[in-house]
C-alpha atoms as a PDB file:
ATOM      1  CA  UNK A   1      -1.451 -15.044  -5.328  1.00  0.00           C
ATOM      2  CA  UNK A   2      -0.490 -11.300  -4.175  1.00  0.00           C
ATOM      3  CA  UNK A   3       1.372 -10.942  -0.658  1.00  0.00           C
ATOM      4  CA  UNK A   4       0.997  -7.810   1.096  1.00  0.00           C
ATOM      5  CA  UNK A   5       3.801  -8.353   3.536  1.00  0.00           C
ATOM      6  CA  UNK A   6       3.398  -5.750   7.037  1.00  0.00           C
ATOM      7  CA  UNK A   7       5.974  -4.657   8.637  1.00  0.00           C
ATOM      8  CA  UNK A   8       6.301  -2.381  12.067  1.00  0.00           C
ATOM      9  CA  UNK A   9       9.051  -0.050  12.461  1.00  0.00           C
ATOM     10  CA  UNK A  10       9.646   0.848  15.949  1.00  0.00           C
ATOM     11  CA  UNK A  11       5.901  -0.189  17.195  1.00  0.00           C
ATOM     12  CA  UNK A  12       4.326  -1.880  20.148  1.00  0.00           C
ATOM     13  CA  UNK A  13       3.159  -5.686  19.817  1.00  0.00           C
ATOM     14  CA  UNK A  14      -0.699  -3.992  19.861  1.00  0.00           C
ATOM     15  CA  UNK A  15       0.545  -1.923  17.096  1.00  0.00           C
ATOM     16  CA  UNK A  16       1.537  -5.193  14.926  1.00  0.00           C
ATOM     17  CA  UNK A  17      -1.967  -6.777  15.988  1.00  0.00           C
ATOM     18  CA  UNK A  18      -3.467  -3.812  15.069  1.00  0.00           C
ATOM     19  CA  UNK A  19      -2.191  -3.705  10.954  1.00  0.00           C
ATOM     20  CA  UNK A  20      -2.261  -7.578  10.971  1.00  0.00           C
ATOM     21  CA  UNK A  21      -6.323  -7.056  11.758  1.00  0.00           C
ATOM     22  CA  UNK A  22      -6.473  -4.295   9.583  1.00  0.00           C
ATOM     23  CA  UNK A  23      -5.171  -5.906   6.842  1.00  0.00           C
ATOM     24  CA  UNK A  24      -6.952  -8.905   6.950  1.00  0.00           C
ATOM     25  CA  UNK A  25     -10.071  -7.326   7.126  1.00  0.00           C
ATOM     26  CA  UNK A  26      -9.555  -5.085   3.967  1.00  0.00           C
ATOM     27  CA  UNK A  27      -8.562  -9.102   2.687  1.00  0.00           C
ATOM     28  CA  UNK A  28     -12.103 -10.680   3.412  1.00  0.00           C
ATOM     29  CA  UNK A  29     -13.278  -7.268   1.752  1.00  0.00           C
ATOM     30  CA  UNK A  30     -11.446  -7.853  -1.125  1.00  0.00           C
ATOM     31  CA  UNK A  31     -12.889 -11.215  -1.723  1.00  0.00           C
ATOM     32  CA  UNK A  32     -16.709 -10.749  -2.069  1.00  0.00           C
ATOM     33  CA  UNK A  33     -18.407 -10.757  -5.464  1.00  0.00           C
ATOM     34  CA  UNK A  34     -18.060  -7.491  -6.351  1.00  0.00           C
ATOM     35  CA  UNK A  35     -14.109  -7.551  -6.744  1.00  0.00           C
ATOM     36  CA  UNK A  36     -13.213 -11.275  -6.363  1.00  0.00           C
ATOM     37  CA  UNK A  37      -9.476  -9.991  -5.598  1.00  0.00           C
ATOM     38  CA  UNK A  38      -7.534 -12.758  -3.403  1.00  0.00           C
ATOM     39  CA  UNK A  39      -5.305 -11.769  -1.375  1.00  0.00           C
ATOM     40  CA  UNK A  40      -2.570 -13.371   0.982  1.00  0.00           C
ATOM     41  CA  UNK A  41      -1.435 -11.335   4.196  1.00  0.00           C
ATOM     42  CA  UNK A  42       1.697 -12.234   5.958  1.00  0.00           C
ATOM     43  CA  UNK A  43       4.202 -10.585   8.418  1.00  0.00           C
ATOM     44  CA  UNK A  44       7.618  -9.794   6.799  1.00  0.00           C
ATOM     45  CA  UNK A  45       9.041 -11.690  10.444  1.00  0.00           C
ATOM     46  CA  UNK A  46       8.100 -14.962   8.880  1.00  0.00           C
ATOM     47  CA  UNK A  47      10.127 -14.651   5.734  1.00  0.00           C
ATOM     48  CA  UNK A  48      13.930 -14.143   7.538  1.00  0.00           C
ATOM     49  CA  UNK A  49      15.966 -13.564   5.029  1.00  0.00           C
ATOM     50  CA  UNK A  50      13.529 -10.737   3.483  1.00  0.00           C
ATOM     51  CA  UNK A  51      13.244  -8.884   6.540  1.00  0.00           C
ATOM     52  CA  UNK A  52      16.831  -8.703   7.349  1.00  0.00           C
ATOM     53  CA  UNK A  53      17.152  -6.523   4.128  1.00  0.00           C
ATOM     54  CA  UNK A  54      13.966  -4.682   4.366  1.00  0.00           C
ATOM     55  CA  UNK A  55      15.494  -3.408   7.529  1.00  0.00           C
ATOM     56  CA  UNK A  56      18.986  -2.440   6.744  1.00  0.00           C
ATOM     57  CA  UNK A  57      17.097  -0.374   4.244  1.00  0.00           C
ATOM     58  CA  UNK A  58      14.743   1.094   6.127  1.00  0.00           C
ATOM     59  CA  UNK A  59      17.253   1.894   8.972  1.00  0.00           C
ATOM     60  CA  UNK A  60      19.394   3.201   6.854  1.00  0.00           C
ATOM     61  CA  UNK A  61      20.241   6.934   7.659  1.00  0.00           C
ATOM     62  CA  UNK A  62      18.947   8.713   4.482  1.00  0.00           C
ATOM     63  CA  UNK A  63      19.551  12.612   3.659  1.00  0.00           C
ATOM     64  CA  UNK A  64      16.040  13.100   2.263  1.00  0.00           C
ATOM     65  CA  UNK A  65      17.714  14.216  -0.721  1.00  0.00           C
ATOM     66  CA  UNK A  66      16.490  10.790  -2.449  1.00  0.00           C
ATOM     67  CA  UNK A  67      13.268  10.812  -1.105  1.00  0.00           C
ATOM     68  CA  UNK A  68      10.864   8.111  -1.209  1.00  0.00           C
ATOM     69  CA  UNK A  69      11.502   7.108  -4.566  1.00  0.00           C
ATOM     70  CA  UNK A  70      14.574   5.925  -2.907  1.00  0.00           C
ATOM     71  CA  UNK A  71      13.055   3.248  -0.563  1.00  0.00           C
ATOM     72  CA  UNK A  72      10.419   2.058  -3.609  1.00  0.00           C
ATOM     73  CA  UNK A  73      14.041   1.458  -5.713  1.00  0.00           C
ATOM     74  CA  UNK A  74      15.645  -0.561  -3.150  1.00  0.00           C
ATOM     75  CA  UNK A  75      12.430  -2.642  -1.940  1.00  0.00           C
ATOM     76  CA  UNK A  76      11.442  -3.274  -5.558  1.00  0.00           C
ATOM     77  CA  UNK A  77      15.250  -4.706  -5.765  1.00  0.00           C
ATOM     78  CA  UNK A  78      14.891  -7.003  -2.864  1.00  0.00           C
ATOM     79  CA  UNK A  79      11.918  -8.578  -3.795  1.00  0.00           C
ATOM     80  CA  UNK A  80      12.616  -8.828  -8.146  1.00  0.00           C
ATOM     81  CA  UNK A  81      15.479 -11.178  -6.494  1.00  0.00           C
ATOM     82  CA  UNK A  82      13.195 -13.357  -4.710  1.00  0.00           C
ATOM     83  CA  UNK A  83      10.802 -13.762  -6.601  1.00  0.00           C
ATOM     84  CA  UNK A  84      12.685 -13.691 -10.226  1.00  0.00           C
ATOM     85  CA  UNK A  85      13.780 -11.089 -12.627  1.00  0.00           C
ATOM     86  CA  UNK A  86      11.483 -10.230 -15.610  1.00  0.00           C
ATOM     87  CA  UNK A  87       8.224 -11.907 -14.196  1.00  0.00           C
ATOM     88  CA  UNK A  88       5.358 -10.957 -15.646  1.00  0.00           C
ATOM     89  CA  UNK A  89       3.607  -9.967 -12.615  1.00  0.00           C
ATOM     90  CA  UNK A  90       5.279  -9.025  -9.196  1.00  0.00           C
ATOM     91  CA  UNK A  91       3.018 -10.511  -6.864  1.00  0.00           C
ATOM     92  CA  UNK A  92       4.611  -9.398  -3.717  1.00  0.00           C
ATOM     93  CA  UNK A  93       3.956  -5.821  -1.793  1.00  0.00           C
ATOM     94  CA  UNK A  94       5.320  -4.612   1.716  1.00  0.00           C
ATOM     95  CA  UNK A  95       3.465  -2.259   3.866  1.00  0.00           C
ATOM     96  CA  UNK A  96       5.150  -0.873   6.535  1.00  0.00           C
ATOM     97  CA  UNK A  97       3.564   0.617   9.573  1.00  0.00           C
ATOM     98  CA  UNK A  98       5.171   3.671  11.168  1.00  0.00           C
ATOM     99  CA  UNK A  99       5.296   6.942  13.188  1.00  0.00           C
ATOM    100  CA  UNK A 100       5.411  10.130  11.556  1.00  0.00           C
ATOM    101  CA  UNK A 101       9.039  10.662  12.476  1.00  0.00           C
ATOM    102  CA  UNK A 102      10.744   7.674  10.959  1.00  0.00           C
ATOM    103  CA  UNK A 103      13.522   8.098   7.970  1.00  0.00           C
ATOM    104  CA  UNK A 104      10.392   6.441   5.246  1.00  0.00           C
ATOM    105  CA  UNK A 105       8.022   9.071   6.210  1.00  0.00           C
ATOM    106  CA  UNK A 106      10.111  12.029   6.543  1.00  0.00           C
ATOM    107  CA  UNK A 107      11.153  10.906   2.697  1.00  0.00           C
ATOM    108  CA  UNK A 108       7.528  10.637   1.228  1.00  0.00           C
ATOM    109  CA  UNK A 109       7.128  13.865   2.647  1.00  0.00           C
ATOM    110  CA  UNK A 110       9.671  15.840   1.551  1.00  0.00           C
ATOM    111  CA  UNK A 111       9.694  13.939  -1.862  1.00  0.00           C
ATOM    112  CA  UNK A 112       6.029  15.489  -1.978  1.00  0.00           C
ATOM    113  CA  UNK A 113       7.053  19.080  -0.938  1.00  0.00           C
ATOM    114  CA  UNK A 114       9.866  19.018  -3.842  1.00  0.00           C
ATOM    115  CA  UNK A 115       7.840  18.325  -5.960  1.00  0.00           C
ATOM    116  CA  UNK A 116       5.025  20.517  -5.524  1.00  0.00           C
ATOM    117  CA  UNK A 117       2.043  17.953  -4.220  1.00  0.00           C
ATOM    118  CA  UNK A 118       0.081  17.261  -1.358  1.00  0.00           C
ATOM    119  CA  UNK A 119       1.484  17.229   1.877  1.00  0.00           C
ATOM    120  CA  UNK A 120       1.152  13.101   2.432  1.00  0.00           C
ATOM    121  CA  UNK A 121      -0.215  13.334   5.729  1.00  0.00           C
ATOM    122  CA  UNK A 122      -0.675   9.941   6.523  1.00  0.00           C
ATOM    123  CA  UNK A 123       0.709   8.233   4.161  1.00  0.00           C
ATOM    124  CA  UNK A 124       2.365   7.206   1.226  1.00  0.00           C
ATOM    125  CA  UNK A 125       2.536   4.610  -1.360  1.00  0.00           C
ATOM    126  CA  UNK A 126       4.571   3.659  -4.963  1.00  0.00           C
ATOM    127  CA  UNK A 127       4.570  -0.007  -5.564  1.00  0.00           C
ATOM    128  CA  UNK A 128       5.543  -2.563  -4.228  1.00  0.00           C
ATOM    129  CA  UNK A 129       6.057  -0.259  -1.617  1.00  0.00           C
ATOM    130  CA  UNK A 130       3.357   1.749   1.400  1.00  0.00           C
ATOM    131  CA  UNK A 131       4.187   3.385   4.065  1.00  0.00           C
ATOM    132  CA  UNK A 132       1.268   4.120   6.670  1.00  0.00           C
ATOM    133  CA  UNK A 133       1.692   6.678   9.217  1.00  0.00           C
ATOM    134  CA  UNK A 134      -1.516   7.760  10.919  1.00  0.00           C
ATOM    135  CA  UNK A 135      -0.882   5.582  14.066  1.00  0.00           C
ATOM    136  CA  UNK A 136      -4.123   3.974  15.127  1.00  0.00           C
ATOM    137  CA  UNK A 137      -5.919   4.644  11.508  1.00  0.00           C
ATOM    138  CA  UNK A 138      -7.467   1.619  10.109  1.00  0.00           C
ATOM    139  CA  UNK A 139      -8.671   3.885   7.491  1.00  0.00           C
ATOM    140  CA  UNK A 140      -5.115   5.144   7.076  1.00  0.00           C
ATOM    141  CA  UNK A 141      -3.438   1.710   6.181  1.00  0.00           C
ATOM    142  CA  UNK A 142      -6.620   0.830   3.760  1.00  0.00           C
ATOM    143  CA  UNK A 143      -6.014   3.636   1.819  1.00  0.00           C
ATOM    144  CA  UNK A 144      -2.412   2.821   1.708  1.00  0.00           C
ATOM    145  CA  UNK A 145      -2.792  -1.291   0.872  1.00  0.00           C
ATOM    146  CA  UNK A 146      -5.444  -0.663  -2.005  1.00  0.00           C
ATOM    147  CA  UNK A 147      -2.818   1.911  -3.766  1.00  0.00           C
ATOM    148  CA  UNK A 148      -0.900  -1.495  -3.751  1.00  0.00           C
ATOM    149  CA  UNK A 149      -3.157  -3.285  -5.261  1.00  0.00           C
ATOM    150  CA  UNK A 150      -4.033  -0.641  -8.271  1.00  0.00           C
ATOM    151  CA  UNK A 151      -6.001   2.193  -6.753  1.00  0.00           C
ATOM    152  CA  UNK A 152      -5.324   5.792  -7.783  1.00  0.00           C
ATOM    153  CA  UNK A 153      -5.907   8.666  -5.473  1.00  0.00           C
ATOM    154  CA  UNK A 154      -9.473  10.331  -6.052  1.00  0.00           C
ATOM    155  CA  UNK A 155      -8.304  13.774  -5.326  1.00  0.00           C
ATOM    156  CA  UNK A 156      -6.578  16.453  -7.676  1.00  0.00           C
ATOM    157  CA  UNK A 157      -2.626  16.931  -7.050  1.00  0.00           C
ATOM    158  CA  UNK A 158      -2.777  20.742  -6.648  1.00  0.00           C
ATOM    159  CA  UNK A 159      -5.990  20.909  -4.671  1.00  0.00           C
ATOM    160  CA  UNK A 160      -6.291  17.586  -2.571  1.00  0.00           C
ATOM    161  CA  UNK A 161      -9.701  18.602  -1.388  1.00  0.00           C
ATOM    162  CA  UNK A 162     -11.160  18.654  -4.596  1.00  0.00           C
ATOM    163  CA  UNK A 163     -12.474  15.119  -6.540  1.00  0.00           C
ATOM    164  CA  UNK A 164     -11.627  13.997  -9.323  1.00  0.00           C
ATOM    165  CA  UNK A 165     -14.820  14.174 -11.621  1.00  0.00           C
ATOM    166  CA  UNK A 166     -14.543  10.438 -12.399  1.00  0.00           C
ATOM    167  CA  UNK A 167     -15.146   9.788  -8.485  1.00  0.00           C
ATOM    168  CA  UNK A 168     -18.823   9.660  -8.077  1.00  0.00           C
ATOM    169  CA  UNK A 169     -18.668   8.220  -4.672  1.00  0.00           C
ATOM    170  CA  UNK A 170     -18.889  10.352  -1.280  1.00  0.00           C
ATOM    171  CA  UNK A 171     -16.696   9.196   1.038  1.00  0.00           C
ATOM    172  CA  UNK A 172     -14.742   7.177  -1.139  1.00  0.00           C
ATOM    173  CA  UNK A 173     -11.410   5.426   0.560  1.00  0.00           C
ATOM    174  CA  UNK A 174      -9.383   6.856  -1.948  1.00  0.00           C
ATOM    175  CA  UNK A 175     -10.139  10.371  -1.281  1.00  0.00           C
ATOM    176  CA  UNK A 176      -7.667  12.922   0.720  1.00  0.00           C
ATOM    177  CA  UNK A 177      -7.384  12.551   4.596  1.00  0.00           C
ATOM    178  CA  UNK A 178     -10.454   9.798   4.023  1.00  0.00           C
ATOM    179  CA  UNK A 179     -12.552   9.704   7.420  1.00  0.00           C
ATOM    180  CA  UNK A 180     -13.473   6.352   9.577  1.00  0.00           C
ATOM    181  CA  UNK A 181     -16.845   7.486   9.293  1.00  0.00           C
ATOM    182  CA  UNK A 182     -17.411   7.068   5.918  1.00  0.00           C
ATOM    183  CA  UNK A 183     -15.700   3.807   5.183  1.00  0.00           C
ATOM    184  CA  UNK A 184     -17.711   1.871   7.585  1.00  0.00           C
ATOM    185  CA  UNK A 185     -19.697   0.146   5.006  1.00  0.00           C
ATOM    186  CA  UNK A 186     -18.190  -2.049   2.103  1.00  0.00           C
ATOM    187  CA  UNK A 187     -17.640  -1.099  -0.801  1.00  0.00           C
ATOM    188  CA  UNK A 188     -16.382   2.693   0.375  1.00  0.00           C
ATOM    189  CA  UNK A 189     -14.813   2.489  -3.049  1.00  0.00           C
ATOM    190  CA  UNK A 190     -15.691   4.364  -6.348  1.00  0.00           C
ATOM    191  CA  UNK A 191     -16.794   2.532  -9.638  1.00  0.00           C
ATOM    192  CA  UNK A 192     -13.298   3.695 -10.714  1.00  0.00           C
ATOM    193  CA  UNK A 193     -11.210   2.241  -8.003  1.00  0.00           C
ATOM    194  CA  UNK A 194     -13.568  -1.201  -8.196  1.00  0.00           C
ATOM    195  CA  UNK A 195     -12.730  -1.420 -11.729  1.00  0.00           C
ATOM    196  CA  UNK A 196      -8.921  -1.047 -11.364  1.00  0.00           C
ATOM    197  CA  UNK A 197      -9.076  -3.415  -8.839  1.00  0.00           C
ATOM    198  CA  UNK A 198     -10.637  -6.169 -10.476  1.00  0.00           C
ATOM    199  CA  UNK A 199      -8.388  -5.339 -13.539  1.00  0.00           C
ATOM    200  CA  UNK A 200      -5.355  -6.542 -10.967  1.00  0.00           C
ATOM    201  CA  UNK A 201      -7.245  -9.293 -10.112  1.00  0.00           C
ATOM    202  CA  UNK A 202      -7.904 -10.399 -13.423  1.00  0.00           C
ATOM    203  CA  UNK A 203      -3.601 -10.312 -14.076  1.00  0.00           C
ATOM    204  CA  UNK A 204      -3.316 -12.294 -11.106  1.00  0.00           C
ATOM    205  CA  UNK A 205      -5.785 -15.091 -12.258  1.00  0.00           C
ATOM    206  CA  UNK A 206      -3.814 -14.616 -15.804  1.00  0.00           C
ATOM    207  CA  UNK A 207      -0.574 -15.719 -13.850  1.00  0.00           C
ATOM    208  CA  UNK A 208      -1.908 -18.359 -12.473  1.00  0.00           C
ATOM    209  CA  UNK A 209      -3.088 -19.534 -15.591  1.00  0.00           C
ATOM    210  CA  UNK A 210       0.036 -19.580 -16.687  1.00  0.00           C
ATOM    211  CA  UNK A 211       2.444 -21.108 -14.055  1.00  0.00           C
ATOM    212  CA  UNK A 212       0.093 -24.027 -14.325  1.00  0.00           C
ATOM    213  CA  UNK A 213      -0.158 -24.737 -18.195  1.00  0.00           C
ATOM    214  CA  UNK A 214       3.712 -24.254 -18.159  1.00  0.00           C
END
């Protein structure tokens, strides 16, 4: 099964109920008939030794230099040790929840002004890592979490505000700077998006498939 892990740098305990809820929701989402994607949710807190070392990273002063390529390296790192080098399919994810002015956020952002996109202004993501921003936005860590789980952005690089011509859906999550308003209803995801994410849930059904015949 995929883990999204959450994790809260620097938040209040309403803050941590807050992504918990949010992420758990987008989980009961996930599971109706038109994706069938399951999904586990879990605090990073319960798994000790993994947060000590998500944290030294994340703590870590960082020049910018590296950007937020740098964090996805070292994450990816921490978890290929625990769950084992050269699996198939890396079922585990960490989304951290943040304020604008942490060390993970300043990174995605200047990452994204190096290399010419656009500004990430609530968030960013690169798997197995997310970063979510936009304090108070369940809309915010959504977006975030389903880039986990396979979805592409819906907007173009150079002009966020435009679609993507194979985005037929107003209001779809996936778009830039997404709004509350329009993601009220399930799915608020394009054909495009749905598709990639049953595609990941189809892997993950594959590896189960295959941890049990073996």
């Amino acid at each position: 099964m995929i883990i999204i892990y959450w994790h809260c740098l620097g938040m209040t305990e309403a803050d941590e109920t807050f992504v918990n809820s949010a992420l758990k929701e987008l989980a009961q989402h996930l599971k109706e008939d038109q994706i069938k994607l399951t999904i586990s949710v879990k605090r990073l807190a319960s798994e000790p030794d993994l947060v000590r070392e998500v944290n030294e990273v994340l703590n870590k002063p960082n020049d910018q230099s590296s950007g937020f390529s740098y964090y996805v390296a070292m994450i990816l790192g921490i978890f290929s040790c625990h769950v084992g080098v050269g699996q198939p399919f890396t079922h585990m994810r960490l989304l951290v929840y943040c304020h604008q002015d942490s060390q993970v956020a300043k990174a995605a952002k200047s990452e994204a002004a190096r290399m010419n996109k656009a500004p990430p202004c609530w968030g960013a993501a690169n798997s197995p890592l997310a970063a979510a921003y936009k304090v108070g936005s369940k809309v915010a860590v959504w977006h975030e979490a389903l880039h986990l789980l396979g979805a592409d952005d819906c907007y173009i690089e150079d002009d966020p505000y435009q679609k993507k011509p194979d985005c037929e859906l107003d209001g779809c999550i996936m778009e830039y700077a997404p709004l509350e308003s329009t993601c009220e209803n399930w799915p608020f995801l394009c054909d495009e998006n749905i598709k990639k994410l049953k595609d990941t849930a189809e892997k993950a059904k594959e590896v189960r498939r295959t941890k049990k015949d073996s």
